[in-house]
Protein backbone atom coordinates (compact mmCIF):
# COMPACT_ATOMS: atom_id res chain seq x y z
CA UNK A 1 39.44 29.66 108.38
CA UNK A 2 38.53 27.16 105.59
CA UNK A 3 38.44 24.11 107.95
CA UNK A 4 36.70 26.20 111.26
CA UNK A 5 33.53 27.00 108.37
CA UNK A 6 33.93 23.42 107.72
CA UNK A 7 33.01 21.94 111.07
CA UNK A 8 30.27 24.96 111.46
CA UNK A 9 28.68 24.72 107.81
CA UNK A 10 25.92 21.50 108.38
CA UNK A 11 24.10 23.89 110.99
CA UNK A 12 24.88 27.34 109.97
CA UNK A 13 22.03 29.14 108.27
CA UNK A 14 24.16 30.52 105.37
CA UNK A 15 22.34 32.08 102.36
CA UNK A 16 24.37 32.63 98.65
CA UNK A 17 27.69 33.94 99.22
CA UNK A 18 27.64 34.07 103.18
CA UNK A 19 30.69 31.98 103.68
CA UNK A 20 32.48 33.61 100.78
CA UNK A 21 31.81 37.32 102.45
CA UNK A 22 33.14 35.48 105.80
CA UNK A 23 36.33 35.21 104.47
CA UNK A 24 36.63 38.02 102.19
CA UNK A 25 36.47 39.94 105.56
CA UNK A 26 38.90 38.05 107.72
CA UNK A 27 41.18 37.95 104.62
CA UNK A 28 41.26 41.89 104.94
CA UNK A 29 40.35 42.61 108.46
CA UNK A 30 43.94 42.77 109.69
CA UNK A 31 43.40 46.71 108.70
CA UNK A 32 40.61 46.90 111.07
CA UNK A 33 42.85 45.82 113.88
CA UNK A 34 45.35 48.08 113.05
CA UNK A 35 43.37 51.20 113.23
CA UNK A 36 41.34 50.25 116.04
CA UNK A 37 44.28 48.66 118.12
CA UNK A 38 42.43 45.97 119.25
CA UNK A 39 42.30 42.14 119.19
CA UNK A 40 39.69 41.16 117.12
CA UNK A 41 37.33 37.82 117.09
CA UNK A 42 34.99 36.36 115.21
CA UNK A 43 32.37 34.19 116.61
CA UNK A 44 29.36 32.04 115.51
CA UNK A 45 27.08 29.72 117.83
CA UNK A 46 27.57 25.32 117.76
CA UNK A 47 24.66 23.66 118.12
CA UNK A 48 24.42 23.72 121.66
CA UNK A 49 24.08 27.56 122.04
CA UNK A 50 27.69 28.07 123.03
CA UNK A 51 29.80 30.08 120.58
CA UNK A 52 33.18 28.79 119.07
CA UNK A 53 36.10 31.15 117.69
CA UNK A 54 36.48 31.00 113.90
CA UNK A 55 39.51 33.41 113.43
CA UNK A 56 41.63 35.70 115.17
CA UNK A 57 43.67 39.05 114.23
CA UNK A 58 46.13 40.90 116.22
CA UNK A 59 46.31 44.94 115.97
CA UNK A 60 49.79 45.27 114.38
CA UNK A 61 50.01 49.03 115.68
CA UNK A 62 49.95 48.24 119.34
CA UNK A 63 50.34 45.32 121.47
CA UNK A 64 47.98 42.29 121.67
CA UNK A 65 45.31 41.31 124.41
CA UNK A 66 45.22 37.56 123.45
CA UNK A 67 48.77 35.94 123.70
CA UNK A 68 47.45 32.51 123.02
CA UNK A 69 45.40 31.43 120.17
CA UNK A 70 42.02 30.09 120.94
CA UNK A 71 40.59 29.46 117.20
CA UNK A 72 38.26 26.80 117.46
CA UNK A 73 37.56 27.11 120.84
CA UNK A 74 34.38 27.36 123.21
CA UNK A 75 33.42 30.96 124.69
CA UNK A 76 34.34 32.52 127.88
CA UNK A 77 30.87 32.35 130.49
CA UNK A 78 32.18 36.12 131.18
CA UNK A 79 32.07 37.10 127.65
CA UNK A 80 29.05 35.11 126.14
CA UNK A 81 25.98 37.30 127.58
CA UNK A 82 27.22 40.07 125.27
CA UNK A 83 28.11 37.97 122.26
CA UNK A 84 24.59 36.39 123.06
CA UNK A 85 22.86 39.89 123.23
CA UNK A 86 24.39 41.43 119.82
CA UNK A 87 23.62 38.46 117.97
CA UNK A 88 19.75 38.02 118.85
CA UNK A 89 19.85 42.05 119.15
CA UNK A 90 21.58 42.93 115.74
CA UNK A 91 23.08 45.87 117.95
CA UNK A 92 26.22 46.43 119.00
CA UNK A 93 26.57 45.88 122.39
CA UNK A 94 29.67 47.73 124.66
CA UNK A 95 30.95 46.23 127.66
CA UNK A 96 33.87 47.11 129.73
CA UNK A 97 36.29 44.12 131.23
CA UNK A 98 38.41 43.84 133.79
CA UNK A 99 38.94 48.30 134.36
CA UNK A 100 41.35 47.93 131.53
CA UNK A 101 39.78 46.36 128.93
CA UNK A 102 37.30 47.89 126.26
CA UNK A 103 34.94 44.89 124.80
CA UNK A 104 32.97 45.46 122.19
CA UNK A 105 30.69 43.45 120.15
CA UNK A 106 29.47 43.72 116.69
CA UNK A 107 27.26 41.55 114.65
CA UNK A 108 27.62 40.70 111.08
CA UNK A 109 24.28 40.93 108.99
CA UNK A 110 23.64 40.01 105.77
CA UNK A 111 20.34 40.35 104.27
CA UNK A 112 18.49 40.80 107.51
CA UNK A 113 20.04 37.67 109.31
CA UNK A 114 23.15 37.53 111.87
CA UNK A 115 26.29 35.30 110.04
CA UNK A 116 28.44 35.75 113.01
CA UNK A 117 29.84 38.33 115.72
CA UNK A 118 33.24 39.93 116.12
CA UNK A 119 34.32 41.38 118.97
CA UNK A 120 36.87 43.78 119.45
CA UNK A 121 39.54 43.85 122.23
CA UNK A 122 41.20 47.05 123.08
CA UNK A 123 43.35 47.70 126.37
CA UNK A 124 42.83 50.88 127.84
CA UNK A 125 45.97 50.81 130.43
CA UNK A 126 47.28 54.04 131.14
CA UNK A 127 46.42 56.86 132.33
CA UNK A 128 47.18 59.56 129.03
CA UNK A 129 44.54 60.98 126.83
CA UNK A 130 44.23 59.62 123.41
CA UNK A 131 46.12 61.49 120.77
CA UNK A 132 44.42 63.03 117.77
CA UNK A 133 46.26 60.06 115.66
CA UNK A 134 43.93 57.50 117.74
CA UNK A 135 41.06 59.31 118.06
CA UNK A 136 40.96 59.36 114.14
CA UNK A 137 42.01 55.74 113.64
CA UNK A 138 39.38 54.62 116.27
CA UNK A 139 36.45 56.49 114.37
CA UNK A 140 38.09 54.91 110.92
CA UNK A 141 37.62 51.59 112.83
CA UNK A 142 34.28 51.95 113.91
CA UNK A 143 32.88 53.60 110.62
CA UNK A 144 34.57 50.30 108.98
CA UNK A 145 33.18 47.83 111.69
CA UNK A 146 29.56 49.67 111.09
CA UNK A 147 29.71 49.03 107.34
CA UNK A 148 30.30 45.20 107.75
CA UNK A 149 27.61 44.96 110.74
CA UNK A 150 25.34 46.39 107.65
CA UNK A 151 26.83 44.23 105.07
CA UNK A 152 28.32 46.56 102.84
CA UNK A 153 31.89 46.12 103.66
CA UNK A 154 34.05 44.05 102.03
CA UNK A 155 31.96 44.41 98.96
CA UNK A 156 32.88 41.64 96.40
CA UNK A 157 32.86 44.10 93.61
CA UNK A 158 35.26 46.09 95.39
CA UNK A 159 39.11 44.72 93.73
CA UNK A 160 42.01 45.54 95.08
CA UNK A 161 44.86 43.61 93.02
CA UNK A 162 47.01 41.56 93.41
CA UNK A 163 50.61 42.98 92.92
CA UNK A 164 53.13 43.09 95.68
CA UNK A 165 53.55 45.85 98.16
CA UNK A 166 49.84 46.40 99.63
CA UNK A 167 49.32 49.26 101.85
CA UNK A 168 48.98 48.85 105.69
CA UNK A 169 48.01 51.52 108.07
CA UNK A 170 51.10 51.87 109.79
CA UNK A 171 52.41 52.86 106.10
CA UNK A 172 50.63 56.31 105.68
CA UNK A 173 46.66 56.62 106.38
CA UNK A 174 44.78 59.51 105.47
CA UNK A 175 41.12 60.12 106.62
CA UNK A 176 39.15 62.26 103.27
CA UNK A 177 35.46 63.82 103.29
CA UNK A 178 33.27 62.74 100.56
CA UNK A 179 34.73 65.49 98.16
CA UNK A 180 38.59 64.00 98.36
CA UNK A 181 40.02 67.04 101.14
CA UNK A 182 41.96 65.64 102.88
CA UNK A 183 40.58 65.83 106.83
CA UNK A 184 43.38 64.24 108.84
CA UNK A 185 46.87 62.84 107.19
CA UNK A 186 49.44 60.41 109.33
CA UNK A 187 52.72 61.51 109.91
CA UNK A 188 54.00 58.58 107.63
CA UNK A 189 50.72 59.66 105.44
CA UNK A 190 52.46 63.10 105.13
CA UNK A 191 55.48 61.70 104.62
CA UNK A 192 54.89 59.89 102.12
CA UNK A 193 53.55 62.83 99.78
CA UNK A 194 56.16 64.79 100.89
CA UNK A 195 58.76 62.84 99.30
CA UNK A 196 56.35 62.63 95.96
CA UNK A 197 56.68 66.19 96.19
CA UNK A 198 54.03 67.79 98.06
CA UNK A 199 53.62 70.43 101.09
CA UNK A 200 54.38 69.61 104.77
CA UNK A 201 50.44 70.07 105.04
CA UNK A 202 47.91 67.78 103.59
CA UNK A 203 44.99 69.05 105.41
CA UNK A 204 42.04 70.95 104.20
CA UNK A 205 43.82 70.22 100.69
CA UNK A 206 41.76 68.23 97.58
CA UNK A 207 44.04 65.12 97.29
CA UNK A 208 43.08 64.84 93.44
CA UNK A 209 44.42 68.20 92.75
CA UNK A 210 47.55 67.88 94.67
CA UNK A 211 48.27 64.70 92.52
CA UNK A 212 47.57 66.90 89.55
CA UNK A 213 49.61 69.35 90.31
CA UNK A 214 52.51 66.81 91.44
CA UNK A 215 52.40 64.82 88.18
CA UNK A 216 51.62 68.01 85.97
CA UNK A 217 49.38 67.05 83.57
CA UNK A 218 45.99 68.13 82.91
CA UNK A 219 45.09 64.68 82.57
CA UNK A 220 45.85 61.52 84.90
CA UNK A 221 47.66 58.94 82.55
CA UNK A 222 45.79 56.66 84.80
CA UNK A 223 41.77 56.53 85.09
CA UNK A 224 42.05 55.16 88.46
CA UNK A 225 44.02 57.53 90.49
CA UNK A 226 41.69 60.10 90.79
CA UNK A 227 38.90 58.08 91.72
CA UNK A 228 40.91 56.21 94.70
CA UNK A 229 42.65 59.59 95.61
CA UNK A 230 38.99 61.15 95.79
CA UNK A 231 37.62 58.35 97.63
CA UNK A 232 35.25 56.95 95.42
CA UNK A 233 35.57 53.46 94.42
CA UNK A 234 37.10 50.71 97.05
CA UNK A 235 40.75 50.17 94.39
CA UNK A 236 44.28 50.02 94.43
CA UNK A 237 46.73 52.08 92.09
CA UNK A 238 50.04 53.55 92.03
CA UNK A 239 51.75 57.12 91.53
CA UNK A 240 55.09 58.04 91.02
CA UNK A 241 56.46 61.68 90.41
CA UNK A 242 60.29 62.46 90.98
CA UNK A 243 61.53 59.11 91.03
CA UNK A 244 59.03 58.00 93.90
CA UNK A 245 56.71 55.08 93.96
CA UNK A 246 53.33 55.22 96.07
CA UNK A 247 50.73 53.00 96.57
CA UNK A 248 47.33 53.66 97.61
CA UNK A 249 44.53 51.72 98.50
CA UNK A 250 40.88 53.82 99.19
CA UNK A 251 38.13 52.54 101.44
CA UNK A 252 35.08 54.56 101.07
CA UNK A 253 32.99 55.10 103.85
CA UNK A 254 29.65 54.70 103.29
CA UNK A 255 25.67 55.01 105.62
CA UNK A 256 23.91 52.59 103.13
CA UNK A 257 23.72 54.19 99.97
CA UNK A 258 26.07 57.28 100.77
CA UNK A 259 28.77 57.97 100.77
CA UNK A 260 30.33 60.47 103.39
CA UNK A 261 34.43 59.73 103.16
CA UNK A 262 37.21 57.54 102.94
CA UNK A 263 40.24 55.93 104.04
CA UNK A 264 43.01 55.99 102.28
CA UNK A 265 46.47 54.14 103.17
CA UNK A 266 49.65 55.07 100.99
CA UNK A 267 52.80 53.06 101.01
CA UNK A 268 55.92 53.84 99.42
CA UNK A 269 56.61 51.00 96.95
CA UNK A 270 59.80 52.73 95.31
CA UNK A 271 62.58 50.16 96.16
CA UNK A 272 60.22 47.26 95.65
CA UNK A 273 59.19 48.34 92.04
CA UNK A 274 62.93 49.35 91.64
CA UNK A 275 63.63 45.30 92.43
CA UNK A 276 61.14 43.78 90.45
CA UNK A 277 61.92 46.19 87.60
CA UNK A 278 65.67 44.93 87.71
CA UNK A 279 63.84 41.11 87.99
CA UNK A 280 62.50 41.53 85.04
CA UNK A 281 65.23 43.06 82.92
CA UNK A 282 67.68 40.26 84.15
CA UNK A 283 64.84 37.73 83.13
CA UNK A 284 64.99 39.37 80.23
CA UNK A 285 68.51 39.51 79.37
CA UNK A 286 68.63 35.90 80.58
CA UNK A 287 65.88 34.59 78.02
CA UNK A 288 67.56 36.31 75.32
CA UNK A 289 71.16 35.23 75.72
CA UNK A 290 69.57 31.52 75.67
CA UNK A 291 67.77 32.79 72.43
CA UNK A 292 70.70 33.60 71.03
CA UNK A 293 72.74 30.87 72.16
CA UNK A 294 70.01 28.23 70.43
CA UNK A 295 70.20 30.70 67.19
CA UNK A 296 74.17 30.65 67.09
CA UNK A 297 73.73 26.86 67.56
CA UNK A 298 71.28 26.30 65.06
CA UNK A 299 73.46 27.84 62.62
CA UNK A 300 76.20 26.31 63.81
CA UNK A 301 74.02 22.74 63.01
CA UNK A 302 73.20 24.41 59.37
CA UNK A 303 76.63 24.93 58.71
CA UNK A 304 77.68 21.09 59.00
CA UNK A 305 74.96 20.00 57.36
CA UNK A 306 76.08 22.24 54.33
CA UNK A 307 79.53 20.73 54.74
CA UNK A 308 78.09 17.40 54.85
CA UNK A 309 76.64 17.41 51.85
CA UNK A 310 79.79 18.85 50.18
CA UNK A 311 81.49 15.78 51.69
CA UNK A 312 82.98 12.72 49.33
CA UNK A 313 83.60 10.17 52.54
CA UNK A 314 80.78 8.55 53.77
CA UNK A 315 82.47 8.34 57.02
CA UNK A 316 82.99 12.30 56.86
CA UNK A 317 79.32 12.44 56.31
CA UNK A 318 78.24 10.35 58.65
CA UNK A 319 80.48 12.21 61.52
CA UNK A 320 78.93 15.49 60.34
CA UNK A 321 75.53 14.57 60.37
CA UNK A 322 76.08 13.24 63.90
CA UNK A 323 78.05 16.07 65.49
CA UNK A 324 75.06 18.65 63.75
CA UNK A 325 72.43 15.96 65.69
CA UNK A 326 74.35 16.60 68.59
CA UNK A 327 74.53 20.92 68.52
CA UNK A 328 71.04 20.51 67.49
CA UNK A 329 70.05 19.03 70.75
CA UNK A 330 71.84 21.54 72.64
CA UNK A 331 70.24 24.21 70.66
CA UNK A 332 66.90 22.96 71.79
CA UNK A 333 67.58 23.21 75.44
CA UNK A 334 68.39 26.77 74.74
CA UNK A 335 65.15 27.70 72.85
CA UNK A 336 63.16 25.55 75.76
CA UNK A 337 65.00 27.68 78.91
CA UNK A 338 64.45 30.93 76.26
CA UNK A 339 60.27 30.57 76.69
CA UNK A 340 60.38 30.04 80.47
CA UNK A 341 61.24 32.90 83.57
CA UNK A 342 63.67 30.31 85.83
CA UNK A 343 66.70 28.24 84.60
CA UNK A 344 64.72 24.74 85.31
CA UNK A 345 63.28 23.20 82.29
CA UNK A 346 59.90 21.19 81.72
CA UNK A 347 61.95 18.26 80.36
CA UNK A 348 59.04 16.66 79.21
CA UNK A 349 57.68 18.60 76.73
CA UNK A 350 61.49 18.82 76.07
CA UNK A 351 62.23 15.04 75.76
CA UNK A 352 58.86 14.41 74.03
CA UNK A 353 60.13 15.96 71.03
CA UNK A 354 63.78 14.85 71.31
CA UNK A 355 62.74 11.10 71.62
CA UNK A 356 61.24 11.21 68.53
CA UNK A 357 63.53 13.03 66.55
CA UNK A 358 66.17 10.94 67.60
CA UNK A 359 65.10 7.76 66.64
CA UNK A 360 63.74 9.02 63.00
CA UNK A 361 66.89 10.50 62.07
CA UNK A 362 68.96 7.19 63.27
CA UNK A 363 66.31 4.84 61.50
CA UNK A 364 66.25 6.36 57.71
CA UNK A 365 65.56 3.36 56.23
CA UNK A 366 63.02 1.04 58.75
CA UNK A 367 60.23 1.74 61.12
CA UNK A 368 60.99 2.44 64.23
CA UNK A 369 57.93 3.21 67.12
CA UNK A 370 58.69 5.03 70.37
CA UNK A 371 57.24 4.66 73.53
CA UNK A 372 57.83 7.25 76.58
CA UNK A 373 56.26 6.49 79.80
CA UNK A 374 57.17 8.17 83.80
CA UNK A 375 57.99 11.80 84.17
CA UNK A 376 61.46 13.86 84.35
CA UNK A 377 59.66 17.13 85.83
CA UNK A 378 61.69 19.88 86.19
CA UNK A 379 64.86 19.48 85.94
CA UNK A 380 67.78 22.43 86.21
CA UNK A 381 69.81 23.50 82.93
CA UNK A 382 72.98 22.01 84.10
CA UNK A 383 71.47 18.64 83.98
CA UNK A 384 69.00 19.02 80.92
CA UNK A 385 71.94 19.79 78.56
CA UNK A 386 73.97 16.70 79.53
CA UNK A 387 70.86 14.73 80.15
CA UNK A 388 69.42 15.41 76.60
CA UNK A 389 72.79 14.54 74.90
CA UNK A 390 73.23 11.12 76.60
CA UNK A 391 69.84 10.25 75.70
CA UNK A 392 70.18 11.10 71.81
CA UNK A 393 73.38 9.23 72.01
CA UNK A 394 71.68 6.15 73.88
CA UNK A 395 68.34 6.78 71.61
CA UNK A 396 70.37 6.62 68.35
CA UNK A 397 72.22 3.57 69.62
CA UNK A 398 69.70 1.55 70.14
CA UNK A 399 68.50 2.06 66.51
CA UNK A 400 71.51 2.01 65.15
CA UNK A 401 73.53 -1.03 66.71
CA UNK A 402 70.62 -2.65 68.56
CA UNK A 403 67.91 -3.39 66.28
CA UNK A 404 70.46 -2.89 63.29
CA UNK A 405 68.12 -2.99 60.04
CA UNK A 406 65.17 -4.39 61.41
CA UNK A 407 62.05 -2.94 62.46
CA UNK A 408 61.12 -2.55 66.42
CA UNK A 409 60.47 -0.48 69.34
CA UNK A 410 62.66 1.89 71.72
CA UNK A 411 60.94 2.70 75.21
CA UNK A 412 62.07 5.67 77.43
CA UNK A 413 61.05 5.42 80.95
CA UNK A 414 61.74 7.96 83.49
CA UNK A 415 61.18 7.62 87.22
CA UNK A 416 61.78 10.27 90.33
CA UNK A 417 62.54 9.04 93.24
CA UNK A 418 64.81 9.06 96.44
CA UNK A 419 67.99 7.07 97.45
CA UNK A 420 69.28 6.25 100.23
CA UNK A 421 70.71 8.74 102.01
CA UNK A 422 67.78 11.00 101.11
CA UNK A 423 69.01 12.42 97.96
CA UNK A 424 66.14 13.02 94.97
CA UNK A 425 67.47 10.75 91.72
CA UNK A 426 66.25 9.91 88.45
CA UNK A 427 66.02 6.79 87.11
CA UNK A 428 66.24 6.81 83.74
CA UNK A 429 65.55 3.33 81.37
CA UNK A 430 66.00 2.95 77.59
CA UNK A 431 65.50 -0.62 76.02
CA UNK A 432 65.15 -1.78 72.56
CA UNK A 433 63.84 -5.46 71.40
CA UNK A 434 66.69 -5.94 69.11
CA UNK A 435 69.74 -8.41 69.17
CA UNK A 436 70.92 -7.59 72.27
CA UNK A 437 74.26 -7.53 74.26
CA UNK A 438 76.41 -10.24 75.54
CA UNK A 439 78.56 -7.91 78.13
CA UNK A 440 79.36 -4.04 78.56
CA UNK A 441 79.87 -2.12 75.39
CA UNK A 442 83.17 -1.31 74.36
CA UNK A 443 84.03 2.64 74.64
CA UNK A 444 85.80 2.57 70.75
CA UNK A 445 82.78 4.53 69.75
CA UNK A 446 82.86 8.23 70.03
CA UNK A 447 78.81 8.16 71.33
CA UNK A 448 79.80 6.22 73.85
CA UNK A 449 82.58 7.94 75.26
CA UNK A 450 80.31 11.45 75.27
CA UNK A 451 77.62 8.96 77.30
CA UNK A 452 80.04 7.93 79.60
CA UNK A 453 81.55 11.34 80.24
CA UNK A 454 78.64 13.12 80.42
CA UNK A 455 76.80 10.55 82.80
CA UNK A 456 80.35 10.37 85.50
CA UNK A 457 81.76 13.76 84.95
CA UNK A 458 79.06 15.95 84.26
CA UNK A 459 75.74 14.32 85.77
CA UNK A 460 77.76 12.62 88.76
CA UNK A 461 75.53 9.35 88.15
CA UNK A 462 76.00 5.77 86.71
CA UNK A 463 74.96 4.40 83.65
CA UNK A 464 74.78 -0.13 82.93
CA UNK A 465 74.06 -2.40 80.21
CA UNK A 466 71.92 -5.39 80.77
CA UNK A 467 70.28 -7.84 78.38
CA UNK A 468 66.36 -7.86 78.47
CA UNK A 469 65.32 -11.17 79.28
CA UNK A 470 63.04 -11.67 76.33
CA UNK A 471 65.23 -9.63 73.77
CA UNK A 472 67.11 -6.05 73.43
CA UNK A 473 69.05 -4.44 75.48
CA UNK A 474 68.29 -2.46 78.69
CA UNK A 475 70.57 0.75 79.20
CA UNK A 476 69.79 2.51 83.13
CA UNK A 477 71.01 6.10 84.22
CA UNK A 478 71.15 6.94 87.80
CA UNK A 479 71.74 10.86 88.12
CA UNK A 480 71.30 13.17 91.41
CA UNK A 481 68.73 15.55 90.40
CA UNK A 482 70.27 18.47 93.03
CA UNK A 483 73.93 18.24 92.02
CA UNK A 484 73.58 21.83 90.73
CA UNK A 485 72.92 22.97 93.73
């Protein structure tokens, strides 16, 4: 739709909101289909007088006319007189086809001026009389398609949320007068109340009382439902009464400024809302076991330091210090997958923080500036963990063994991108401008052996020292970024 109203917008006479109310309709006219069971089509002239298709909708409660799309193309000659009439006109204009085709045209008016025509398509093959179930979805239809030929339907102040599980007509549909009694109730309409709790019989019944009485209460918990169950304001809401789940939509029907009924379509939403509720419980439980985990850790991080201090050895201390840097990292990945609802992390914001910390606490005694540049993105919790602890023990490192006791600068550089045979990597650089390396590192240290058994075992990448030509050292990780999945 968006790129058909492009081509037509230099030579359309649109006013304030004209396009907008163009595709607030087809955005919601699949329901109009549905109860008329007809094709529908939307048309507006080109600037030679010919009219082009801008959308399309097939009835979803009976079999289609159109088997092809034509969206964005030219009129039929056959069909273009009675476009042509309803939009100089601003009547609707009734045509029959073929014998077995029903055409009808209907022009959309806004503020006294046509915006476009839409044209309904409904077979009429076979020979059987229309049951009452048609009859009543075919007036629903037309009272809707005479609303938007006077404007008034959709109406932009007329939400219907956003939450999953939207009523259709092939749900439940039930046809009120302008008091909320219910006039003519679907089977799956019926059905639906029935298993809320209601009679076998919804007709000639108030619909706000029988909720009432169903949820037994003197007053609705909330404001809402009675309005949509009477009818009178164009929302969406939910009731549930004996472990059932409905929800209802209401479209008032309205002859300019009154009101005379509604439809209303009812879906049972029971399993779905039983789904998301268990969604959000395991989210739940999920962001709190990682809470926990990063508390555990953190005390786990408090506790060595305590011992630390209590330490005589300054090689004790030292190891300590380093193995509560290390559980310290981890706990951070814990409290960062803890704040979010999937187990990727923003690594990031993560890193940012990381980067920083780990080059203060490995440079007590000179200054030592950091420089991050690239992106990680998201990355999944089985790599952040592993990912975050070879970087501390790279970061720390460099400060340590690379620039020694002298001032200088450690640069992180991250960089997505895609081998190949097609996999998605991540490139990951840290240099320092310090003394620099003459070969590959020995493995003596314990940091180093974590780094290279994290990066082969755990990350499935490769990690290499270089020198820098100018001075430092250049350190490069090469990890998969799926090999969690």
């Amino acid at each position: 739709m968006a790129i058909i109203t492009e081509t037509i917008r230099p030579y359309a006479d649109f006013g304030p909101g004209d396009e907008d109310w163009l595709h607030l309709l087809v955005g919601d006219w699949q329901l109009v289909a549905d109860l008329a069971f007809a094709d529908l089509v939307l048309w507006h002239p080109g600037p030679d007088g010919s009219y082009v298709a801008l959308a399309h909708v097939r009835p979803s409660t009976s079999h289609t006319v159109f088997h092809t799309d034509f969206v964005g193309e030219r009129i039929r000659k056959d069909l273009k007189s009675l476009v042509d009439r309803a939009w100089h006109s601003g009547e609707f204009q009734l045509a029959k086809g073929d014998g077995s085709m029903q055409i009808e045209a209907v022009p959309l008016r806004r503020a006294g001026r046509t915006l476009a025509v839409v044209t309904t398509h409904m077979d009429l093959g076979g020979s059987r009389l229309p049951s009452r179930l048609e009859i009543t979805y075919r007036q629903c239809a037309r009272d809707i398609l005479t609303m938007c030929h006077q404007g008034i339907w959709p109406d932009f102040t007329s939400p219907t949320g956003s939450r999953r599980g939207a009523p259709r007509v092939g749900d439940g549909m039930i046809r009120l007068d302008r008091h909320g009694v219910v006039e003519y109730a679907s089977p799956n309409g019926v059905s639906a109340f029935r298993r809320l709790g209601g009679s076998d019989s919804l007709e000639g019944r108030s619909l706000p009382e029988l909720a009432a009485a169903l949820l037994k209460v003197r007053r609705m918990s909330d404001e809402a439902l009675p309005l949509v169950l009477s009818g009178r304001m164009p929302w969406r809401t939910e009731i549930s009464a004996h472990g059932v789940t409905l929800s209802l939509r209401a479209i008032p029907l309205r002859d300019g400024a009154s009101r005379y009924g509604a439809v209303l379509l009812c879906r049972d939403v029971t399993e779905l809302r039983r789904r998301e509720m268990e969604l959000v419980t395991k989210d739940a439980t999920i962001r709190e076991i990682h809470h926990r985990v990063k508390n555990n850790l953190q005390t786990v991080a408090a506790l060595l330091r305590m011992q630390s201090r209590r330490m005589k050895s300054d090689e004790g201390k030292a190891g300590l210090e380093q193995a509560m840097r290390r559980v310290a990292t981890i706990a951070l990945v814990h409290e960062t997958l803890s704040q979010g609802l999937t187990q990727n992390v923003e690594f990031d914001e993560l890193i940012d923080r990381q980067f920083r910390l780990a080059a203060e606490v490995a440079s007590p005694g000179q200054i030592v500036r950091t420089e991050r540049t690239g992106t990680f993105g998201a990355l999944p919790s089985e790599i952040a963990t592993p990912l975050s602890l070879v970087i501390n023990e790279l970061v720390s490192n460099a400060v340590e063994h690379g620039l020694g006791e002298n001032d200088g600068t450690v640069c992180l550089d991250a960089e997505r991108a895609v081998d190949e045979g097609g996999r998605e990597i991540v490139n990951v650089t840290i240099t320092d401008d310090g003394v620099g390396i003459t070969g590959e590192p020995g493995t003596s240290g314990l940091g180093l052996q974590i780094v290279r058994t994290l990066v082969t075992s755990e990350l499935g990448g490769q990690i290499r020292w270089e020198p820098r030509r100018s001075k430092g050292t250049r350190v490069t990780v090469t990890l998969p970024v799926d090999r969690a999945a």
